[in-house]
Protein backbone atom coordinates (compact mmCIF):
# COMPACT_ATOMS: atom_id res chain seq x y z
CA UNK A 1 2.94 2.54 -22.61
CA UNK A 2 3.20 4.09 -18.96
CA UNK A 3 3.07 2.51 -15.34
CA UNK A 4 2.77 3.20 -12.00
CA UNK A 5 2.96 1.40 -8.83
CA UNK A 6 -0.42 -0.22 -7.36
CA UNK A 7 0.81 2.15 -4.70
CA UNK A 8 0.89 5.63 -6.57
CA UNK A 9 -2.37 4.52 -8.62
CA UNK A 10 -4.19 4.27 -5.20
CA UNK A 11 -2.69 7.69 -4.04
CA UNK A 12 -3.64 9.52 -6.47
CA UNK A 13 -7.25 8.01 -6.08
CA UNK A 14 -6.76 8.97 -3.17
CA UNK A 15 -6.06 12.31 -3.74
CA UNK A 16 -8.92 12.73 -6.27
CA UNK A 17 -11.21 11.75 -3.57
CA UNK A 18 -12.41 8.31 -6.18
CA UNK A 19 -10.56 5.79 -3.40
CA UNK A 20 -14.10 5.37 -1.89
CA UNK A 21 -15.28 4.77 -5.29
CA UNK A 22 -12.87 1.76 -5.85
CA UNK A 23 -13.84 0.26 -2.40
CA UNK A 24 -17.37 0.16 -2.74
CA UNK A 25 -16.24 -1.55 -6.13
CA UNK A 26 -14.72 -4.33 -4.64
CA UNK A 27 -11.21 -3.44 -3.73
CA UNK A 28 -10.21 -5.13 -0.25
CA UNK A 29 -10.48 -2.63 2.48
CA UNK A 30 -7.01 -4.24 3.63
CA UNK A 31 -5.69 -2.09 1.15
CA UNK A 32 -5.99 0.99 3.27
CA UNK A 33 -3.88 -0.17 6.37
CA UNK A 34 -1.57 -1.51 2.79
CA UNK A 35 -0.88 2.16 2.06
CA UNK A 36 -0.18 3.07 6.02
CA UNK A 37 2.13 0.50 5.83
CA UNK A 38 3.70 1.27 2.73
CA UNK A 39 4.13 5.12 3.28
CA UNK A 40 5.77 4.36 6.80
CA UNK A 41 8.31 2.29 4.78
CA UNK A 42 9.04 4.37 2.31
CA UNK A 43 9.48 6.83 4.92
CA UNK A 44 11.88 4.48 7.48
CA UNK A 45 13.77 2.60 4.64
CA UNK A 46 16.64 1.63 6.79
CA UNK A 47 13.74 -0.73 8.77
CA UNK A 48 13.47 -4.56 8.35
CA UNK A 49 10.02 -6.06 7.40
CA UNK A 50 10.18 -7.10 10.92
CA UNK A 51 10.97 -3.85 12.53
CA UNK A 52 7.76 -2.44 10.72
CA UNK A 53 5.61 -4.92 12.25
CA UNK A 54 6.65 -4.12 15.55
CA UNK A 55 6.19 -0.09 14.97
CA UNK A 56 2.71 -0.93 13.28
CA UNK A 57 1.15 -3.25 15.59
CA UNK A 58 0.61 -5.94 13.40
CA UNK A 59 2.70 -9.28 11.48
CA UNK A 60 5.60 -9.80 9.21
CA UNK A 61 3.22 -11.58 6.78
CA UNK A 62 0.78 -8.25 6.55
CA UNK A 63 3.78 -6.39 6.12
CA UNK A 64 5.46 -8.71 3.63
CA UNK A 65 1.65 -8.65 1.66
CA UNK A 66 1.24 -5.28 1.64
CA UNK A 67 5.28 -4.04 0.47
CA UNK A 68 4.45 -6.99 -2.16
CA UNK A 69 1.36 -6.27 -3.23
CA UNK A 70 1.66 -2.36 -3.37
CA UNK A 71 4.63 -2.23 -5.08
CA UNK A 72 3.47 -4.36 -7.97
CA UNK A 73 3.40 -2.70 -11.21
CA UNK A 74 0.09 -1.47 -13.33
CA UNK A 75 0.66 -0.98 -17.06
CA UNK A 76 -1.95 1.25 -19.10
């Protein structure tokens, strides 16, 4: 059985051009500032959850949702 993270499943919808496809399906359009957020983590490591906030404009709690959410696991 494989998985990914909610994270690379959504790139590589993203990639393929079908991440429209899964919004118009219901996905929360949150999700897209999600994936900002989580690619300028993974991408500035050494940064607190607080840190992040600050250099993306918004709160600890979207950035605590998003690293949480994002990084969950999807098993297929």
């Amino acid at each position: 059985m494989a998985s990914q993270t909610i994270y690379e499943y959504l790139l590589s919808k993203q990639a393929s051009g079908e991440i429209k496809v899964l919004f118009a399906l219901g996905v929360p359009c949150c999700y897209r500032f999600y994936l900002e957020i989580y690619s300028y983590h993974l991408s500035h490591l050494q940064l607190s959850q607080f840190e992040l906030a600050i250099a993306l404009n918004t709160s600890k709690r979207t950035v605590f949702r998003a690293l949480h959410t994002l990084s969950q696991t999807i098993e297929y």
